[in-house]
N, C-alpha and C. Protein backbone atom coordinates (compact mmCIF):
# COMPACT_ATOMS: atom_id res chain seq x y z
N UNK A 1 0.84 -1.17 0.00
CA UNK A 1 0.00 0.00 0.00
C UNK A 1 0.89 1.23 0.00
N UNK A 2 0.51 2.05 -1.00
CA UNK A 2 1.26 3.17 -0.92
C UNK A 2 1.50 4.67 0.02
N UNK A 3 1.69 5.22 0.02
CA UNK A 3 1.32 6.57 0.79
C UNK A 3 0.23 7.20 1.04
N UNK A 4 -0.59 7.28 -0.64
CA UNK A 4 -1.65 8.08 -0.63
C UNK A 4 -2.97 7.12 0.18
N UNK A 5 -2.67 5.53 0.22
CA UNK A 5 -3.61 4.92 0.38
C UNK A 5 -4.07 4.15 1.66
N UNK A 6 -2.59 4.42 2.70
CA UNK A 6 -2.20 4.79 4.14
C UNK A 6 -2.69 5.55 4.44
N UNK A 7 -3.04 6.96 4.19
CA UNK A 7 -3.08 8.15 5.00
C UNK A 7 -4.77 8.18 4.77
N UNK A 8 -5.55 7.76 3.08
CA UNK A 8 -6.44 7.84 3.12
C UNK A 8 -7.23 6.92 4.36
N UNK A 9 -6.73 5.59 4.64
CA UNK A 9 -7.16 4.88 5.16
C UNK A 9 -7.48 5.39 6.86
N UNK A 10 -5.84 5.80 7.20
CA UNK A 10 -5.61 6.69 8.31
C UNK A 10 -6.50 7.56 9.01
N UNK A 11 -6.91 8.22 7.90
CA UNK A 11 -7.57 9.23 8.13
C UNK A 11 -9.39 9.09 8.41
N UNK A 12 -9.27 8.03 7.55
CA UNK A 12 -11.00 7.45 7.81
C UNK A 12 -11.41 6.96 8.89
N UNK A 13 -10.17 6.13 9.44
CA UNK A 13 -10.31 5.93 10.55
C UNK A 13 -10.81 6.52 11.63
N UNK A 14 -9.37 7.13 11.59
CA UNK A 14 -9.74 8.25 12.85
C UNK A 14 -10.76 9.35 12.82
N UNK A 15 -11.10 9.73 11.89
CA UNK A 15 -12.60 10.50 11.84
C UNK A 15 -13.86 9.85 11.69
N UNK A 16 -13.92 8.75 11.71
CA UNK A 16 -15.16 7.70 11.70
C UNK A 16 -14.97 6.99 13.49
N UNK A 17 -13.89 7.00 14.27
CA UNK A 17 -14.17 7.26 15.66
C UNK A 17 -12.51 5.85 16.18
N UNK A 18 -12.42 5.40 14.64
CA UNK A 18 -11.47 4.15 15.11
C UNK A 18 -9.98 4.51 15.14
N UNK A 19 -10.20 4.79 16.70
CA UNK A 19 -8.77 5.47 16.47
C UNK A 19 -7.08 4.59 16.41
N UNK A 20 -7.87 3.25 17.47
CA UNK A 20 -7.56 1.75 17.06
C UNK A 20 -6.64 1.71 16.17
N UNK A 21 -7.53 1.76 15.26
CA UNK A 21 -7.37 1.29 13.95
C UNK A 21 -6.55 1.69 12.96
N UNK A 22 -6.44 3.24 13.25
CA UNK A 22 -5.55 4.10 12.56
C UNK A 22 -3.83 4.31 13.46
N UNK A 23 -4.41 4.25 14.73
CA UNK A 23 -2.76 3.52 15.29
C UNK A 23 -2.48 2.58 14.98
N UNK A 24 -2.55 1.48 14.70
CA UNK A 24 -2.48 0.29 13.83
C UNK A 24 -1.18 0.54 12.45
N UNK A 25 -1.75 1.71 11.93
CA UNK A 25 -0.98 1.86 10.56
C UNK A 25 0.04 2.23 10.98
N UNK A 26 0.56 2.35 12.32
CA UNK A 26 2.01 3.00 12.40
C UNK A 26 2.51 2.00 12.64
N UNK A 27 4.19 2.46 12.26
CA UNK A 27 5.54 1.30 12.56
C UNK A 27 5.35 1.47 13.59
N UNK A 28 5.94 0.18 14.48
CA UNK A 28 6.79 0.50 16.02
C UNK A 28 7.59 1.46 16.40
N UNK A 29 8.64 1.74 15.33
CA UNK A 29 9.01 3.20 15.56
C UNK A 29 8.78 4.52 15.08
N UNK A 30 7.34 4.79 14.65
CA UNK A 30 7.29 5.90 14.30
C UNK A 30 7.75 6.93 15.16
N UNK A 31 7.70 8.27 14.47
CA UNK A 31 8.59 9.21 15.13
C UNK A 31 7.58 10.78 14.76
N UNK A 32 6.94 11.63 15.61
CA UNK A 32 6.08 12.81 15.53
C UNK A 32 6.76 13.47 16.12
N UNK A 33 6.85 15.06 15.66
CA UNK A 33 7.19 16.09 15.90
C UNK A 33 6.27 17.06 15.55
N UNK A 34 5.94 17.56 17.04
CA UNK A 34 4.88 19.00 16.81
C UNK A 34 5.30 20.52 17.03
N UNK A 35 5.25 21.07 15.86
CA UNK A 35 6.12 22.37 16.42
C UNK A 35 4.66 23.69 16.71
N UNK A 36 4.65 24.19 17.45
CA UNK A 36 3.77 25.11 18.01
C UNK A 36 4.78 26.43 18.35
N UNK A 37 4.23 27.30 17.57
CA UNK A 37 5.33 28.62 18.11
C UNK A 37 6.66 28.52 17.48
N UNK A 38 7.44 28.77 18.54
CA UNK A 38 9.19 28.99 18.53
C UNK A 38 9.95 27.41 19.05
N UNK A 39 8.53 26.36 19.76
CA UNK A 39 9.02 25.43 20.23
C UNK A 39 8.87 24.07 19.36
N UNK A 40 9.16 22.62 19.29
CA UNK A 40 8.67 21.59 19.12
C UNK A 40 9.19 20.14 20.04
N UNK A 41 8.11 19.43 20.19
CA UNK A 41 8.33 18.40 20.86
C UNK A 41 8.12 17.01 19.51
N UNK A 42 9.38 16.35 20.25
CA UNK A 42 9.43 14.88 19.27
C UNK A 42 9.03 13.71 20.24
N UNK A 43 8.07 12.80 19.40
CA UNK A 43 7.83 11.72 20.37
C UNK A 43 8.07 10.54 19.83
N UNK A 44 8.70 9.57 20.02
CA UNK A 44 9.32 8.31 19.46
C UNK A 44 8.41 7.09 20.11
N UNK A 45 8.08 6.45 19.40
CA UNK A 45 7.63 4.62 19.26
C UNK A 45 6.11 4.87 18.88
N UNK A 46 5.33 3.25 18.32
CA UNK A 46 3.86 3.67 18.26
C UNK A 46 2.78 3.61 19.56
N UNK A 47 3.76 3.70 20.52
CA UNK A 47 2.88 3.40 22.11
C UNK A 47 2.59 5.64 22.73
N UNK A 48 4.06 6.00 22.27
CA UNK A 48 4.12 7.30 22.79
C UNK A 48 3.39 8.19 21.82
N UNK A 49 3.21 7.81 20.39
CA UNK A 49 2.68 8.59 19.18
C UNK A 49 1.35 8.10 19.10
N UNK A 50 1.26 6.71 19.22
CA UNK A 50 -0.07 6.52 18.95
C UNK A 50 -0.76 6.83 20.35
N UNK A 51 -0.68 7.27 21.33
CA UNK A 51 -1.46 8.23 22.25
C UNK A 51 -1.46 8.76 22.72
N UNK A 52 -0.71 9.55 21.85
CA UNK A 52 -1.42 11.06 20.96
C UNK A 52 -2.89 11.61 20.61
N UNK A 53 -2.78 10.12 19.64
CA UNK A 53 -4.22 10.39 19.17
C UNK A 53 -5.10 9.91 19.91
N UNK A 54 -4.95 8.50 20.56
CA UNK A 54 -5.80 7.68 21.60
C UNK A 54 -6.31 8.71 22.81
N UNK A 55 -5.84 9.63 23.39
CA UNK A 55 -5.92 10.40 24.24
C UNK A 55 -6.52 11.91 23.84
N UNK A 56 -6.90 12.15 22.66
CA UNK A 56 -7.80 13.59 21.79
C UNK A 56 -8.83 13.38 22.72
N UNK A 57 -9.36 14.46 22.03
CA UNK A 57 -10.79 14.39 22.48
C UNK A 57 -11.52 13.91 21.63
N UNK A 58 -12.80 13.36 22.70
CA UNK A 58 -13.94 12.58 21.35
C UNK A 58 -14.02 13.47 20.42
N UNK A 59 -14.42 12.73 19.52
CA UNK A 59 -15.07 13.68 18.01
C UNK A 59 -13.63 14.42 17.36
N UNK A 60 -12.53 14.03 17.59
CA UNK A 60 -11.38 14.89 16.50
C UNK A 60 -11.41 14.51 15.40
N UNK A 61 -11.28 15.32 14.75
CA UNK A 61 -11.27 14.84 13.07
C UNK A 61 -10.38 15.82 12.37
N UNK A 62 -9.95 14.79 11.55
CA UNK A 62 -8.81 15.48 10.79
C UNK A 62 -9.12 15.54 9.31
N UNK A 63 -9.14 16.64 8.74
CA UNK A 63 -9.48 16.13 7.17
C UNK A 63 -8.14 16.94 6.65
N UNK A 64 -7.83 15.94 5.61
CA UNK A 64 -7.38 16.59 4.42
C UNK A 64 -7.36 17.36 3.28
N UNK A 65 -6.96 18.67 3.15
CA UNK A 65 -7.27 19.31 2.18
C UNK A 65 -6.26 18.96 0.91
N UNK A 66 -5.44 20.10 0.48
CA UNK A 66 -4.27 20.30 -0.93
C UNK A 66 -3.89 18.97 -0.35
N UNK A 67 -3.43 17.86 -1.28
CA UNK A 67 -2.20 17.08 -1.03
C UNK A 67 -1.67 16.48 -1.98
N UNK A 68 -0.01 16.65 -1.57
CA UNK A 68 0.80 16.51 -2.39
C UNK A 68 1.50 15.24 -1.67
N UNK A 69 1.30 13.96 -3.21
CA UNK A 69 2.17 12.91 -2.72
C UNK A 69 3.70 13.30 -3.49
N UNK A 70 4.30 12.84 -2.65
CA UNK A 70 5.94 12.91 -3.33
C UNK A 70 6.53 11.46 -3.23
N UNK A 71 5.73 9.99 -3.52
CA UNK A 71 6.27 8.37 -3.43
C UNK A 71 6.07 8.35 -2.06
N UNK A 72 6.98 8.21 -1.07
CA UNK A 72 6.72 7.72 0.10
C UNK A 72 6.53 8.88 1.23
N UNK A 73 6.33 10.29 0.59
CA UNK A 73 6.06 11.09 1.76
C UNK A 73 4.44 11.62 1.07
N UNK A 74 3.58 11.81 1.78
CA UNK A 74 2.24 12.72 2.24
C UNK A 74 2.12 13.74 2.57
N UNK A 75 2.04 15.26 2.01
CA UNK A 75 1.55 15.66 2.62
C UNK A 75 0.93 16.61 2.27
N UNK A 76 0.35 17.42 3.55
CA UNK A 76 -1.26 17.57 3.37
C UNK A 76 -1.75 19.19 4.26
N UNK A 77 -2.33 19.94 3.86
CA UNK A 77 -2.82 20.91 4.19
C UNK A 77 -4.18 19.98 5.65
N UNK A 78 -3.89 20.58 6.44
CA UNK A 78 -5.09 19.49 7.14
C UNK A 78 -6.31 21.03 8.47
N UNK A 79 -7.63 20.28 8.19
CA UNK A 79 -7.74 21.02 8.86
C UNK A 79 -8.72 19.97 10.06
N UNK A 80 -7.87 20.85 11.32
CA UNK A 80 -8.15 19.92 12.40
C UNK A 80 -9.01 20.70 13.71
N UNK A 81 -10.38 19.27 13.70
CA UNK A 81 -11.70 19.98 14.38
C UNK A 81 -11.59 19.25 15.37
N UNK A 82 -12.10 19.63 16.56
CA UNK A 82 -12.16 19.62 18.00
C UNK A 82 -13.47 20.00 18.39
N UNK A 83 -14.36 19.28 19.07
CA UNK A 83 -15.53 19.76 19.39
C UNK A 83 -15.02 20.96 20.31
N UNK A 84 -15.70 21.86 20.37
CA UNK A 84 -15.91 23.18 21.52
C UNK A 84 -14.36 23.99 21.13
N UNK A 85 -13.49 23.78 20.54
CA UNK A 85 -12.65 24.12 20.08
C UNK A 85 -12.54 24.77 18.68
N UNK A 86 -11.84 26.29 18.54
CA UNK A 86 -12.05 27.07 17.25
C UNK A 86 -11.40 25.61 15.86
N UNK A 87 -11.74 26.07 14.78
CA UNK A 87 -10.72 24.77 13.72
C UNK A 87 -9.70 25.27 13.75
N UNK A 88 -8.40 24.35 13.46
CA UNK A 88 -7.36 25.22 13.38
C UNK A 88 -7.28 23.97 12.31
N UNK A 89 -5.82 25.14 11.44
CA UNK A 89 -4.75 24.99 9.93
C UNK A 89 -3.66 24.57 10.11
N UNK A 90 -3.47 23.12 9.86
CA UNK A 90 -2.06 22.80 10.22
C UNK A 90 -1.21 22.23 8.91
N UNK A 91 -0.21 22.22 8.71
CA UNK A 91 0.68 21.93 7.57
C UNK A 91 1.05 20.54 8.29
N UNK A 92 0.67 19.05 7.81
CA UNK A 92 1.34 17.82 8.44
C UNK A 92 2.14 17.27 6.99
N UNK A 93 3.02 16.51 7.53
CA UNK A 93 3.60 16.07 6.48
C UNK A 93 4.12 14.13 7.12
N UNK A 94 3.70 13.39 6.32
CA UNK A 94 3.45 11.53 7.28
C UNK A 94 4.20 10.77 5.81
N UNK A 95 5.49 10.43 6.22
CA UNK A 95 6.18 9.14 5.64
C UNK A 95 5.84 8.13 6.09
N UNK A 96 5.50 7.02 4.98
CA UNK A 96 5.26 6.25 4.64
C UNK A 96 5.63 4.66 3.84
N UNK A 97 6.14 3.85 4.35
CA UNK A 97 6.85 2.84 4.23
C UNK A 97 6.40 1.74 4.56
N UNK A 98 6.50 1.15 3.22
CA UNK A 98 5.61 -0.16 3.07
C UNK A 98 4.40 -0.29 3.92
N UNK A 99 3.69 0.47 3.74
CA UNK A 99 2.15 0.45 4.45
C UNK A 99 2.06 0.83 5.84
N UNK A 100 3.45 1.24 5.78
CA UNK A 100 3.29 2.02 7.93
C UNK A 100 3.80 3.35 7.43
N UNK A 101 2.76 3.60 8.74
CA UNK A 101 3.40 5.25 8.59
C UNK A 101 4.88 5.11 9.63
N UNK A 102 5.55 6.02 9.19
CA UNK A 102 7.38 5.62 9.77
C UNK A 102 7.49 7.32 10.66
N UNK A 103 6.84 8.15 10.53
CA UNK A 103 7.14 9.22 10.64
C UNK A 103 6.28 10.81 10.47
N UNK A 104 5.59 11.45 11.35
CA UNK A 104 4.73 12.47 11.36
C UNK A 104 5.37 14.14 11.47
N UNK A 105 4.73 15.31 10.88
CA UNK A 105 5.27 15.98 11.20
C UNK A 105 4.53 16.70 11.26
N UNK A 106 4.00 17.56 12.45
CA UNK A 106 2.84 18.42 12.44
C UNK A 106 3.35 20.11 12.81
N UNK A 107 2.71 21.31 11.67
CA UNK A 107 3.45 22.49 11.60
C UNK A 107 2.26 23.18 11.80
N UNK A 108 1.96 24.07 12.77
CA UNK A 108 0.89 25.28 12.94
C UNK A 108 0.98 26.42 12.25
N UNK A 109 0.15 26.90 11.95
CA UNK A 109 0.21 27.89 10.66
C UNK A 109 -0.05 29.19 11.56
């Protein structure tokens, strides 16, 4: 499975409520980095990354807008909803290797 068909999957997941399921698609060692501001934090394995997401709040959803595959990297204009929370615009960018995601990168606009 390729990139585009990981992330689509990814993504259905986790906005249809399975968040399970979409941790699932990560390697054991994936690797996320969130930069907010002037700062960023990196989090290593799929136990510390994948809850991340396991730990959102109900109802997060992530959709994808512009995206540009480049072979094994994704990425994606995303805009990310939070119940009771304004939407916010984030620039993510998710490598992809042999059907795991290997690597996240989330940029606040």
């Amino acid at each position: 499975m390729g990139a585009v068909e990981t992330m689509e999957e990814f993504f259905e997941l986790l906005n249809t409520g399975d968040r399970e399921g979409a941790v699932a698609l990560m390697d054991e060692m994936t690797e996320m980095r969130i930069h907010v501001r002037d700062s960023a934090q990196t989090l290593r394995g799929r136990d510390r990354v994948g809850g991340w997401f396991l730990r959102s709040e109900k109802g997060l959803k992530m959709v994808p807008g512009q995206v540009r595959d480049t072979g094994n990297t994704y990425e994606a204009d995303l805009i990310v909803i939070k119940p009771g929370a304004p939407t916010q615009h984030i620039d993510a960018m998710f490598r992809v290797e042999a059907g795991k995601i290997t690597a996240i990168n989330l940029t606040s606009r």
